[in-house]
Protein backbone atom coordinates (compact mmCIF):
# COMPACT_ATOMS: atom_id res chain seq x y z
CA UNK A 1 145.86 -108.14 -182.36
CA UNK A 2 146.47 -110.94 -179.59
CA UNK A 3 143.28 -110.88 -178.55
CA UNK A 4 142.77 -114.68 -178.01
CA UNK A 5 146.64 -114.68 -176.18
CA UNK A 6 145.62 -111.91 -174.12
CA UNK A 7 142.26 -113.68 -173.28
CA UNK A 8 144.10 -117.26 -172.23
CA UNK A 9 147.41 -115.70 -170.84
CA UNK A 10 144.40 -113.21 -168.35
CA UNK A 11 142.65 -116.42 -167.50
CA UNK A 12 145.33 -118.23 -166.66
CA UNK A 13 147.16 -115.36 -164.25
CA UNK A 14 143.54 -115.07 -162.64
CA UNK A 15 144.68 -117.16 -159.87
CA UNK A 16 147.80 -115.45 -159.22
CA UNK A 17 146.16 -111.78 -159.62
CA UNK A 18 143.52 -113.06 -156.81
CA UNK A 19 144.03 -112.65 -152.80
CA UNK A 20 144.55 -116.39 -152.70
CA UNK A 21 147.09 -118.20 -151.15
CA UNK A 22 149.71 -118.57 -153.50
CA UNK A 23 151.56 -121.93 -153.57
CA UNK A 24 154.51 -123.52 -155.75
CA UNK A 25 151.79 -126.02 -156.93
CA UNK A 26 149.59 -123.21 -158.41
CA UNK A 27 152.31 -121.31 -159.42
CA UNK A 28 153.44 -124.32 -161.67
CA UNK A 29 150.16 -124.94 -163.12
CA UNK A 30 149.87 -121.40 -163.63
CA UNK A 31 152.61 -121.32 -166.28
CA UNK A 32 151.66 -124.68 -167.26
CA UNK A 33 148.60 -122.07 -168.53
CA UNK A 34 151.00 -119.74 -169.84
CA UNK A 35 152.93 -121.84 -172.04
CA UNK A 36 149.97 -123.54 -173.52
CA UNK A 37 148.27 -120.20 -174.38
CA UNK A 38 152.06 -118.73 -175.97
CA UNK A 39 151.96 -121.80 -177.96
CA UNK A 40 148.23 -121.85 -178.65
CA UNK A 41 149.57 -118.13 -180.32
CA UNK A 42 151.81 -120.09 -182.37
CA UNK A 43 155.15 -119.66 -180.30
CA UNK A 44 157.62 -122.54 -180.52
CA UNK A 45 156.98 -125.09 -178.00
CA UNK A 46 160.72 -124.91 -176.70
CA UNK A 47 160.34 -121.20 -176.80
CA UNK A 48 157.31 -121.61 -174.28
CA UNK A 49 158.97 -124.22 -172.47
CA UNK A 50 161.98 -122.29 -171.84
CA UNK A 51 159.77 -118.59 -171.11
CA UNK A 52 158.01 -120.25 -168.51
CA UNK A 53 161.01 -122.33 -166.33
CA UNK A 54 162.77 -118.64 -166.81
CA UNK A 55 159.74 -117.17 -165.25
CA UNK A 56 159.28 -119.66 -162.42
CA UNK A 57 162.95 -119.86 -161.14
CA UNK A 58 163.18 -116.05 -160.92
CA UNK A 59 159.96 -116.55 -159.04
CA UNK A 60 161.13 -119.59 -156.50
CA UNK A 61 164.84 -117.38 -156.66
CA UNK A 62 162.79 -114.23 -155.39
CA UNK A 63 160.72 -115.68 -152.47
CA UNK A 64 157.93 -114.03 -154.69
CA UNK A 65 155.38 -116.70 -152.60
CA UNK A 66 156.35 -115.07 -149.47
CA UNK A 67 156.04 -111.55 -150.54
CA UNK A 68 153.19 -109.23 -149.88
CA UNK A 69 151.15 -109.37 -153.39
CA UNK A 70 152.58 -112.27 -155.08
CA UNK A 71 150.33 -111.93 -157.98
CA UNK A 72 151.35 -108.73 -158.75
CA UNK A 73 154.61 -109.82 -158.55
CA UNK A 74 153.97 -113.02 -160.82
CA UNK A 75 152.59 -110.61 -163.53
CA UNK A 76 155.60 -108.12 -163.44
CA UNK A 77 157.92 -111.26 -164.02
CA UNK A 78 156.24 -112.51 -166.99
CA UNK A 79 155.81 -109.09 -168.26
CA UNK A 80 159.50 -108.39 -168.07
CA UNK A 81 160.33 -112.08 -169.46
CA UNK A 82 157.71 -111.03 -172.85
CA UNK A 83 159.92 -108.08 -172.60
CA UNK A 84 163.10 -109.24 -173.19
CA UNK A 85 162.16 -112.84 -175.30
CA UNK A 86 160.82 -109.63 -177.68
CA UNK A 87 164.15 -107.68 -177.70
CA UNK A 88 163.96 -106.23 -174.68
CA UNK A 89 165.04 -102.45 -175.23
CA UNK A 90 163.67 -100.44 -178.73
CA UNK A 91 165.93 -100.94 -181.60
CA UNK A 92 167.03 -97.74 -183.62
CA UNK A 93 167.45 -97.41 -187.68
CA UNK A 94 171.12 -96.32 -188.91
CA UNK A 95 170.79 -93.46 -191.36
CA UNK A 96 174.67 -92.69 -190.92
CA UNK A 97 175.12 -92.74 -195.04
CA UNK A 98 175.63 -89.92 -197.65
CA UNK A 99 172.74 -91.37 -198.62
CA UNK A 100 171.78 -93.67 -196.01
CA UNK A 101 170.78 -97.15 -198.28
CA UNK A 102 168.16 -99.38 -196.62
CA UNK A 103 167.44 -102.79 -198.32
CA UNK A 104 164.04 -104.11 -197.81
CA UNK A 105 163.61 -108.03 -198.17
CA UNK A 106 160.90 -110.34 -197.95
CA UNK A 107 158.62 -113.07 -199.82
CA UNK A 108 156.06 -111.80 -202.31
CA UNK A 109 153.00 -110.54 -200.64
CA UNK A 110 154.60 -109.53 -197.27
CA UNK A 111 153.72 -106.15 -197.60
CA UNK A 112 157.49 -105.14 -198.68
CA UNK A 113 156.47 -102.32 -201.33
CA UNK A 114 153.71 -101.13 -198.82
CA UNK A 115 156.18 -101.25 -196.23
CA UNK A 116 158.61 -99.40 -197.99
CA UNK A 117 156.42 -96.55 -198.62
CA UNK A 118 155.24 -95.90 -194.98
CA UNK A 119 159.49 -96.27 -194.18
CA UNK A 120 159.44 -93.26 -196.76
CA UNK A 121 156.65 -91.34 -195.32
CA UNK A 122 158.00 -91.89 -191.25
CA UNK A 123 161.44 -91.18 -192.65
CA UNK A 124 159.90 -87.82 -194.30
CA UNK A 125 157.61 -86.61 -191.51
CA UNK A 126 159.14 -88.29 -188.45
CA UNK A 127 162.96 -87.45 -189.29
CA UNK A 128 162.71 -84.82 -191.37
CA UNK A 129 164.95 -86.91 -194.14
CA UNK A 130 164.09 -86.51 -197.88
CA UNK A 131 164.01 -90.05 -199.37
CA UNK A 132 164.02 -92.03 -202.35
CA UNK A 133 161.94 -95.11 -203.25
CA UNK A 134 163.99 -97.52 -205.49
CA UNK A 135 162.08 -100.26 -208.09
CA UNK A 136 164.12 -103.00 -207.81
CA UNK A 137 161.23 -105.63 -208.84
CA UNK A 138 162.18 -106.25 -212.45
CA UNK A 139 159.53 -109.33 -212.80
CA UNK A 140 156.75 -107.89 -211.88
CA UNK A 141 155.80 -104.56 -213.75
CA UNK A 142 152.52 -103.85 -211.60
CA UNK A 143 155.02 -103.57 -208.36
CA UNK A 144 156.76 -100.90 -210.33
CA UNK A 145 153.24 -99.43 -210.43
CA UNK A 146 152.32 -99.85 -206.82
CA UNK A 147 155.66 -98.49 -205.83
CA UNK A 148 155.15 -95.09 -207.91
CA UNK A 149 151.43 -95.21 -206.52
CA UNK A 150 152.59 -95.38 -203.13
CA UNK A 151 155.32 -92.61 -203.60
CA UNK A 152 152.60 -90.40 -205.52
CA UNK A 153 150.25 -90.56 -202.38
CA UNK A 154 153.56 -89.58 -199.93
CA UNK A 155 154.75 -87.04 -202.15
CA UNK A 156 157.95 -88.93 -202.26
CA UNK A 157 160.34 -89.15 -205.49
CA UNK A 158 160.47 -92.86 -206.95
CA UNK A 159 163.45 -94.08 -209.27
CA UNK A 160 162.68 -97.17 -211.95
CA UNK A 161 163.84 -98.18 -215.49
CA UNK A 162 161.40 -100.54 -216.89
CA UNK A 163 163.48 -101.32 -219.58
CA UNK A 164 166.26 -102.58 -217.18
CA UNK A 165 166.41 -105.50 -216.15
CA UNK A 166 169.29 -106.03 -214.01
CA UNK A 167 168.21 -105.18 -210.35
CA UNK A 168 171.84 -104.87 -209.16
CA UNK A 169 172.21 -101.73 -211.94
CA UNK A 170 169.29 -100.87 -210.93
CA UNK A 171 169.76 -100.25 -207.18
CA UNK A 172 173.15 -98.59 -208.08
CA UNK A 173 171.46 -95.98 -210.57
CA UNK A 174 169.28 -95.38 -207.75
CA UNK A 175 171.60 -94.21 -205.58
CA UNK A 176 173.44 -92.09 -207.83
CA UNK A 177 170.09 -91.10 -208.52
CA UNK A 178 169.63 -89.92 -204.99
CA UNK A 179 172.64 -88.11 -204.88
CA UNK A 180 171.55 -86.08 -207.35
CA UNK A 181 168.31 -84.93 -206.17
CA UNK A 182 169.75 -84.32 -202.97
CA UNK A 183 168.11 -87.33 -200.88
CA UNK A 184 169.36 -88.18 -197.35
CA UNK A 185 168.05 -92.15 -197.72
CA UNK A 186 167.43 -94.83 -200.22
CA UNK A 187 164.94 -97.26 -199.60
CA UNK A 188 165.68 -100.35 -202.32
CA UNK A 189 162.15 -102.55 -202.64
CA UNK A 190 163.58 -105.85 -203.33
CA UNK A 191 161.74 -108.84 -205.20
CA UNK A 192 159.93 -111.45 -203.78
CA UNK A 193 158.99 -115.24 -204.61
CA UNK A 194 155.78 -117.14 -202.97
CA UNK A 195 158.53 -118.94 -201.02
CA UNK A 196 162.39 -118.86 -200.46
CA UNK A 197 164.12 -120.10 -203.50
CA UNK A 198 168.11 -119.90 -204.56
CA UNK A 199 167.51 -117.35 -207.51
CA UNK A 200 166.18 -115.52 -205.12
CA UNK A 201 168.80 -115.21 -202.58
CA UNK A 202 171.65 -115.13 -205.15
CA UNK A 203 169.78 -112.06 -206.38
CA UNK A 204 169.14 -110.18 -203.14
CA UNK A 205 172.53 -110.81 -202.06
CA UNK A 206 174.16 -109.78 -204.94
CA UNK A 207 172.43 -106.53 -204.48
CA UNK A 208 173.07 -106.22 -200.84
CA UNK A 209 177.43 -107.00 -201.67
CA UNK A 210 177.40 -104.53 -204.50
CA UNK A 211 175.38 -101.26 -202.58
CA UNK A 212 176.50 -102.15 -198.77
CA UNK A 213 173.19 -100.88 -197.54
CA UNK A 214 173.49 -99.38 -193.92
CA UNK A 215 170.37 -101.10 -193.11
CA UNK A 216 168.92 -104.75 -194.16
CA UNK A 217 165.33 -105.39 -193.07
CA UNK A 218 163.16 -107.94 -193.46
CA UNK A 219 159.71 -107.70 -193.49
CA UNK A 220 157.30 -110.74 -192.92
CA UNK A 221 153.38 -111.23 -192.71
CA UNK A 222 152.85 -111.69 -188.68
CA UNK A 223 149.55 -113.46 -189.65
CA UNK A 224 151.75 -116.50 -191.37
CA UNK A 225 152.57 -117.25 -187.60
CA UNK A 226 155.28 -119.76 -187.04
CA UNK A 227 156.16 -119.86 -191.10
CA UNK A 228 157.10 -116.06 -190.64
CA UNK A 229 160.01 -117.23 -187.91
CA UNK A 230 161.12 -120.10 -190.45
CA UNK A 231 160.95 -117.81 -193.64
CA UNK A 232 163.38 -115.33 -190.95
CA UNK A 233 165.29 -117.76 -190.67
CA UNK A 234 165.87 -119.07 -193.64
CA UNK A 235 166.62 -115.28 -195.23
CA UNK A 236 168.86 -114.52 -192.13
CA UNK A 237 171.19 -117.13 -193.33
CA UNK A 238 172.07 -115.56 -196.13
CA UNK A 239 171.92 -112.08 -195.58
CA UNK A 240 172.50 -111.71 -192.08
CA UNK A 241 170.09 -108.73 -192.26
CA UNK A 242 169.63 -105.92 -189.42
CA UNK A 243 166.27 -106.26 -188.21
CA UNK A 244 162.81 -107.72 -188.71
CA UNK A 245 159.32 -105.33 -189.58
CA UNK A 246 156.45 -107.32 -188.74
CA UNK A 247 153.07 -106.14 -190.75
CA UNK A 248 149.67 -106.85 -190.96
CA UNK A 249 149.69 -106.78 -186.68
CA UNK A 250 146.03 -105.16 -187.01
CA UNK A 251 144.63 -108.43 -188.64
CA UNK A 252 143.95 -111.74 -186.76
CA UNK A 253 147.09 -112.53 -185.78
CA UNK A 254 147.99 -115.13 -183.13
CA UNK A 255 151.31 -112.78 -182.58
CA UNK A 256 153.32 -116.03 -181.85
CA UNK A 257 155.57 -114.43 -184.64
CA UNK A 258 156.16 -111.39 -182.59
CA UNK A 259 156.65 -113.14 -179.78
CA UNK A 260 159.25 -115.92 -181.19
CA UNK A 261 161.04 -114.47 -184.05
CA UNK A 262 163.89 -112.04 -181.68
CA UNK A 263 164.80 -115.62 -180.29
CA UNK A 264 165.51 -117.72 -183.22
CA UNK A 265 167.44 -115.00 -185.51
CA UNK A 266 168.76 -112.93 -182.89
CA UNK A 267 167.86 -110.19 -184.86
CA UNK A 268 165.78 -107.03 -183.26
CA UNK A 269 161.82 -106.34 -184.23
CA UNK A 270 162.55 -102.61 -185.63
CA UNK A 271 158.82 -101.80 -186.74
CA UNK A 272 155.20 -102.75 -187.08
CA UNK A 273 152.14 -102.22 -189.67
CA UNK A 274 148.92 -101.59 -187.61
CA UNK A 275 146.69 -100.92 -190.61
CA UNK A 276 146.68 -100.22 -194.59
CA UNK A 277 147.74 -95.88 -194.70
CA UNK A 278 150.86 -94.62 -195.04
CA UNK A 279 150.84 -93.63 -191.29
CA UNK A 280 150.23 -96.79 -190.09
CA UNK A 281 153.46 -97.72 -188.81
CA UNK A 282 154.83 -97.73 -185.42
CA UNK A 283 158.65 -98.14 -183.87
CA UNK A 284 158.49 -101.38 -181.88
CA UNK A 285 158.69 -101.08 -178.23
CA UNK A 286 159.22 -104.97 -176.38
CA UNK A 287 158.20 -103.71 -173.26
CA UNK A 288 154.78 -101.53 -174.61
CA UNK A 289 154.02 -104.81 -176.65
CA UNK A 290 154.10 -106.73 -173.64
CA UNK A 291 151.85 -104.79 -171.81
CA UNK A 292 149.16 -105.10 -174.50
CA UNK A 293 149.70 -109.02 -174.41
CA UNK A 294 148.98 -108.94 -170.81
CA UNK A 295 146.15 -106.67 -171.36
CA UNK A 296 147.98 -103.58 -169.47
CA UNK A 297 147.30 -101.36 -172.61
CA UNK A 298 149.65 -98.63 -173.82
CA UNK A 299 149.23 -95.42 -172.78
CA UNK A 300 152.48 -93.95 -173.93
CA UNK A 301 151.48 -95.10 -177.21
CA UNK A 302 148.11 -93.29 -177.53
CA UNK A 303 149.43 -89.81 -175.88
CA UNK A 304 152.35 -90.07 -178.33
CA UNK A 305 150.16 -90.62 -181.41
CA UNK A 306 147.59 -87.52 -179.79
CA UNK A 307 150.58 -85.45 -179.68
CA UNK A 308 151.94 -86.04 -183.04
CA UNK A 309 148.36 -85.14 -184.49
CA UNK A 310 147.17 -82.12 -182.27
CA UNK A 311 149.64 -78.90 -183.37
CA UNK A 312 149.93 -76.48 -179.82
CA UNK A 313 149.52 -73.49 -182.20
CA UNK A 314 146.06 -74.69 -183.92
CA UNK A 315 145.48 -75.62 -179.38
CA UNK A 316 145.68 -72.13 -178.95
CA UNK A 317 143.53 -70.70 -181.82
CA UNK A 318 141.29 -73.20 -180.64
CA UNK A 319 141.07 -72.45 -177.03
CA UNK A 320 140.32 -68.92 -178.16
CA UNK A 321 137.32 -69.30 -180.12
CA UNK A 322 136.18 -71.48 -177.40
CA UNK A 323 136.37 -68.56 -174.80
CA UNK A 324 134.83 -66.43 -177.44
CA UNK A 325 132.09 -68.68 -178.20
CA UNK A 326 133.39 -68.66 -181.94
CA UNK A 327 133.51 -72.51 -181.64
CA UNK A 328 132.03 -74.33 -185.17
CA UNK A 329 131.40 -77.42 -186.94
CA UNK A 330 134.73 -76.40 -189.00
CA UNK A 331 136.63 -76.35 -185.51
CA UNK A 332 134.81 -79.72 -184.82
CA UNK A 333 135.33 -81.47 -188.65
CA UNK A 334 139.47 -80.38 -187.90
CA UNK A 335 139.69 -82.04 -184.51
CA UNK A 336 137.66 -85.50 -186.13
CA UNK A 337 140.63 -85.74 -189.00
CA UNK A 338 143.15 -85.25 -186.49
CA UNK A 339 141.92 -88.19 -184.81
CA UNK A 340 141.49 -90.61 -187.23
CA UNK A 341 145.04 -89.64 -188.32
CA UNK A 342 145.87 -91.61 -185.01
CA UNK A 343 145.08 -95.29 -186.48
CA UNK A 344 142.44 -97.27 -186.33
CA UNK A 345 139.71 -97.11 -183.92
CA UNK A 346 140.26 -100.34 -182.32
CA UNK A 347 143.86 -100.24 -181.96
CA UNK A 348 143.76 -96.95 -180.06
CA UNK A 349 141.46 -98.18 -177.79
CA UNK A 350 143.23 -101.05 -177.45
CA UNK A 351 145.78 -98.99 -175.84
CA UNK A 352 143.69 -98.23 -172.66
CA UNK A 353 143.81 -100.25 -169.99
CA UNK A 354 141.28 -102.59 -169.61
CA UNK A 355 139.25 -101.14 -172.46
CA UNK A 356 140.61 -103.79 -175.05
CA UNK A 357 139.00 -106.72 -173.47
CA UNK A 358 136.27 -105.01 -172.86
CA UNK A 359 136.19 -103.65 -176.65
CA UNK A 360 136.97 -107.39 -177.86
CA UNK A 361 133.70 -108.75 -178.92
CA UNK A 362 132.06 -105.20 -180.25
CA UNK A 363 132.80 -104.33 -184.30
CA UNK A 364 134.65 -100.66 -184.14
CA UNK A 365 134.10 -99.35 -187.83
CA UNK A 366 137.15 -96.90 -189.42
CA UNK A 367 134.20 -94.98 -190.47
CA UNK A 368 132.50 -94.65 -187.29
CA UNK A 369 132.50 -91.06 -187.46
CA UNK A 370 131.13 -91.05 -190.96
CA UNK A 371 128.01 -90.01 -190.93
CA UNK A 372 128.83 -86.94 -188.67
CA UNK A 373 131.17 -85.58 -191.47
CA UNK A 374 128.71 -86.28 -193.86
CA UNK A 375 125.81 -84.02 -191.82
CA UNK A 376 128.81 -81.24 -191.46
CA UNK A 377 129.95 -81.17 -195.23
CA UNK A 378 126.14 -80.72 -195.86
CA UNK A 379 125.88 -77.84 -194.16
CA UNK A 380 126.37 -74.56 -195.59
CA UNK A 381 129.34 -72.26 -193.89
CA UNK A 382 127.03 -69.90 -192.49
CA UNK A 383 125.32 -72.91 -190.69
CA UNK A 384 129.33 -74.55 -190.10
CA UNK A 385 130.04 -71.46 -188.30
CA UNK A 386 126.97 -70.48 -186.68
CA UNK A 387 124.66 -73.56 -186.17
CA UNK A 388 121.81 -71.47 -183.88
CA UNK A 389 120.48 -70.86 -187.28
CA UNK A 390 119.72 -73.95 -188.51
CA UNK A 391 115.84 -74.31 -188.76
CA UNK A 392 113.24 -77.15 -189.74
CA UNK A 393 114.34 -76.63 -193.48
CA UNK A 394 117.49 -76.67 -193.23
CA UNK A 395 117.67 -79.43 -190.92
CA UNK A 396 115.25 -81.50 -193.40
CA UNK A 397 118.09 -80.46 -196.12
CA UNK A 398 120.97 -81.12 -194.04
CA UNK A 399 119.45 -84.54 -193.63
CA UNK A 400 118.77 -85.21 -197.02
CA UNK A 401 121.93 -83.80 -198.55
CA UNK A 402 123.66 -86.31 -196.24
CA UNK A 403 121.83 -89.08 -196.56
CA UNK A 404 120.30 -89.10 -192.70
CA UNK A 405 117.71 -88.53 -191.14
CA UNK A 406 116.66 -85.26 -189.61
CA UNK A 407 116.62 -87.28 -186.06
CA UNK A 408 120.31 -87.80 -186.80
CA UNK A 409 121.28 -84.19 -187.37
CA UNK A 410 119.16 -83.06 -184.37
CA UNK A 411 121.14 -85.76 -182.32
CA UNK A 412 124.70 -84.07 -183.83
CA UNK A 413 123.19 -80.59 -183.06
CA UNK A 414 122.19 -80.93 -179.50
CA UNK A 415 125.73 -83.40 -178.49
CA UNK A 416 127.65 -80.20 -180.55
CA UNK A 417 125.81 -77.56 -178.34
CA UNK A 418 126.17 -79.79 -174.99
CA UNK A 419 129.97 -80.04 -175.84
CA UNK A 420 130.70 -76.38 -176.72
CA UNK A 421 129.28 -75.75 -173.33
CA UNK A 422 131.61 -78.17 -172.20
CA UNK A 423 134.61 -76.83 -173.55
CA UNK A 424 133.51 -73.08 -172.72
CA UNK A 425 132.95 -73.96 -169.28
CA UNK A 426 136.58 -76.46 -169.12
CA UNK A 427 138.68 -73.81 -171.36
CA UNK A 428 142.89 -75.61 -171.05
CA UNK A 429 141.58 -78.82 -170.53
CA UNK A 430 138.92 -79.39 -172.75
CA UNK A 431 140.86 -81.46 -175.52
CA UNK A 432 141.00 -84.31 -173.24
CA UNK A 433 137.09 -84.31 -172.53
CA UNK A 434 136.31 -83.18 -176.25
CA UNK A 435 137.81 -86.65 -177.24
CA UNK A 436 135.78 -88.16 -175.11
CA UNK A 437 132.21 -86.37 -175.88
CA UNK A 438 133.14 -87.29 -179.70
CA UNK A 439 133.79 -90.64 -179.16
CA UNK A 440 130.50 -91.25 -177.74
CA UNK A 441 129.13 -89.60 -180.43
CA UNK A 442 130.07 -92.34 -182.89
């Protein structure tokens, strides 16, 4: 996500960044730059207009051309102005009901049902809330469907009544619902229409006057670009919701929709989709978002995703079969899950410095570390557990049973035994370095 506004906002800083002199006239064709790549990203032009004469009177207001590294400077102003156009600080989620009702809006094909199940699932894991996933779509029977799919595949209970066909009643029988199973929060997936209509709204807001969510959020497609802010917009006018959730920020989006949409409704960015699982969501953070844009990368991000996944008690079991030399493929196969857990491939490098734009123009497969599961899961566990046994024939097995080579498992076999040396030889801090060894191994 916003590669091509990372690429044109980099090139057009490269002056500034450089040991050049720095003069007023650069500096204003520099942003000249800037706001043609924020609205090249689909940002309103008066949004661009007004970023950049923000950014260059703080800079003419803070003798930043006199200053020792002016470019650095230049790039910490804009960073804090992408900060604060996005929200500026990280906008929390009120769950102060008994239940807590949150009221999820949006045009059909936003990702709203999606959405509402990876709420459920971040809700359940994250906050340690038991929710319940409310089928308020009464026209369209296959979002019923994808709503009990979605709640099947998070272990999460989902209310409906098919024969129902008042969503108002609906909603309300949910909650009562919830009460009764003993549920902290109610997540109510709305309707939606291929574009804003008054049915619609009528509907939505009669729903929203007669349950008084604690929470109204709107989600939008942040590939529909500048559409997403007017669709916002539109829906804010009526409901006067609580905050936006911006999906589909893994695709090829232009992000002018992150970007724009905080200034037009006033209303904060509360969460983002990076990618289709349930675990694909993220709380938005302006000022981590900005970095990315500028190509900074998000290192906070990444260790907090690494922590989530890695448990200190399966760290410990781990660092003792290491020291005992007990280290297997089953060891190896848990520490591969764990991080794919993390996202996808390219966002998480993404969130290393520099890495992104050098990662920009290479295809990063979800699967990359396919075929390496596939050699392990071949493997018998005597051979998982002790791989010094595994001879010509089994190798020639191995390979076939997995559908590669036997080149490919002697390639797994000798990076495994170069690693385990690794790790023996490292001990505490070999789960940085193992990450490392594995990820070359893709």
């Amino acid at each position: 996500m916003f590669d091509n506004l990372s690429d044109k906002l980099d090139k057009a800083l490269h002056v500034l960044k450089g040991h050049g002199q720095i003069t007023e006239i650069n500096v204003a064709e520099t942003l000249k730059e800037v706001r043609r790549a924020l609205v090249d990203a689909d940002v309103n032009y008066k949004i661009a207009k007004d970023f950049t004469a923000r950014v260059k009177d703080k800079a003419l207001g803070q003798d930043v051309l006199k200053s020792l590294k002016p470019g650095q400077l230049m790039v910490k102003l804009i960073k804090d102005e992408l900060t604060e156009l996005m929200g500026g600080d990280v906008a929390g989620i009120n769950l102060s009901g008994n239940p807590s009702v949150i009221l999820m809006s949006g045009l059909q094909g936003s990702g709203k049902t999606t959405f509402s199940g990876k709420l459920a699932n971040f809700l359940k894991t994250k906050k340690n809330k038991k929710p319940l996933l409310v089928a308020c779509d009464v026209y369209r029977p296959a979002a019923i469907d994808q709503l009990h799919v979605v709640g099947d595949q998070i272990e999460v209970d989902v209310y409906s009544d098919r024969e129902n066909k008042n969503p108002v009643a609906i909603a309300k029988a949910g909650i009562e619902k919830a009460k009764e199973l003993g549920c902290q929060v109610v997540i109510i997936d709305t309707a939606g229409r291929l574009a804003v209509d008054e049915a619609m709204m009528t509907e939505i807001s009669n729903i929203r006057k007669e349950v008084d969510p604690n929470e109204t959020l709107f989600v939008v497609d942040s590939m529909t670009g500048q559409d997403a802010v007017n669709t916002a917009k539109a829906f804010n006018e009526v409901l006067n919701f609580d905050g936006v959730i911006l999906t589909k920020l893994d695709g090829d989006t232009r992000g002018g929709a992150a970007i724009s949409i905080k200034s037009v409704v006033n209303k904060p960015i509360k969460f983002i989709g990076t990618g289709e699982k349930m675990e694909a969501l993220d709380v938005f953070y302006p000022s981590r978002m900005a970095d990315r844009i500028l190509g900074m990368g998000d290192v906070v991000s990444l260790v907090e995703r690494a922590q989530e996944q890695f448990d200190e008690e399966e760290a410990r079991k781990l660092q003792k079969k290491i020291a005992k030399n007990q280290f297997g493929f089953d060891d190896f196969l848990k520490q591969i899950q764990q991080v794919k857990k993390m996202g996808n491939m390219k966002d998480l490098i993404g969130m290393i410095p520099g890495a992104g734009k050098m990662m920009k123009d290479i295809d990063i497969d979800d699967d990359a570390f396919k075929h390496i599961e596939a050699i392990i899961h071949s493997m018998t566990p005597g051979e998982r557990s002790k791989p010094q046994i595994i001879n010509s024939s089994r190798k020639k097995r191995i390979g076939k049973g997995s559908g590669t080579s036997v080149q490919q498992v002697n390639q797994l076999l000798k990076q495994f035994d170069q690693m385990s040396k690794m790790m023996k030889m490292m001990q505490g801090g070999g789960g940085k370095r193992m990450m490392q060894m594995m990820n070359n191994m893709r």
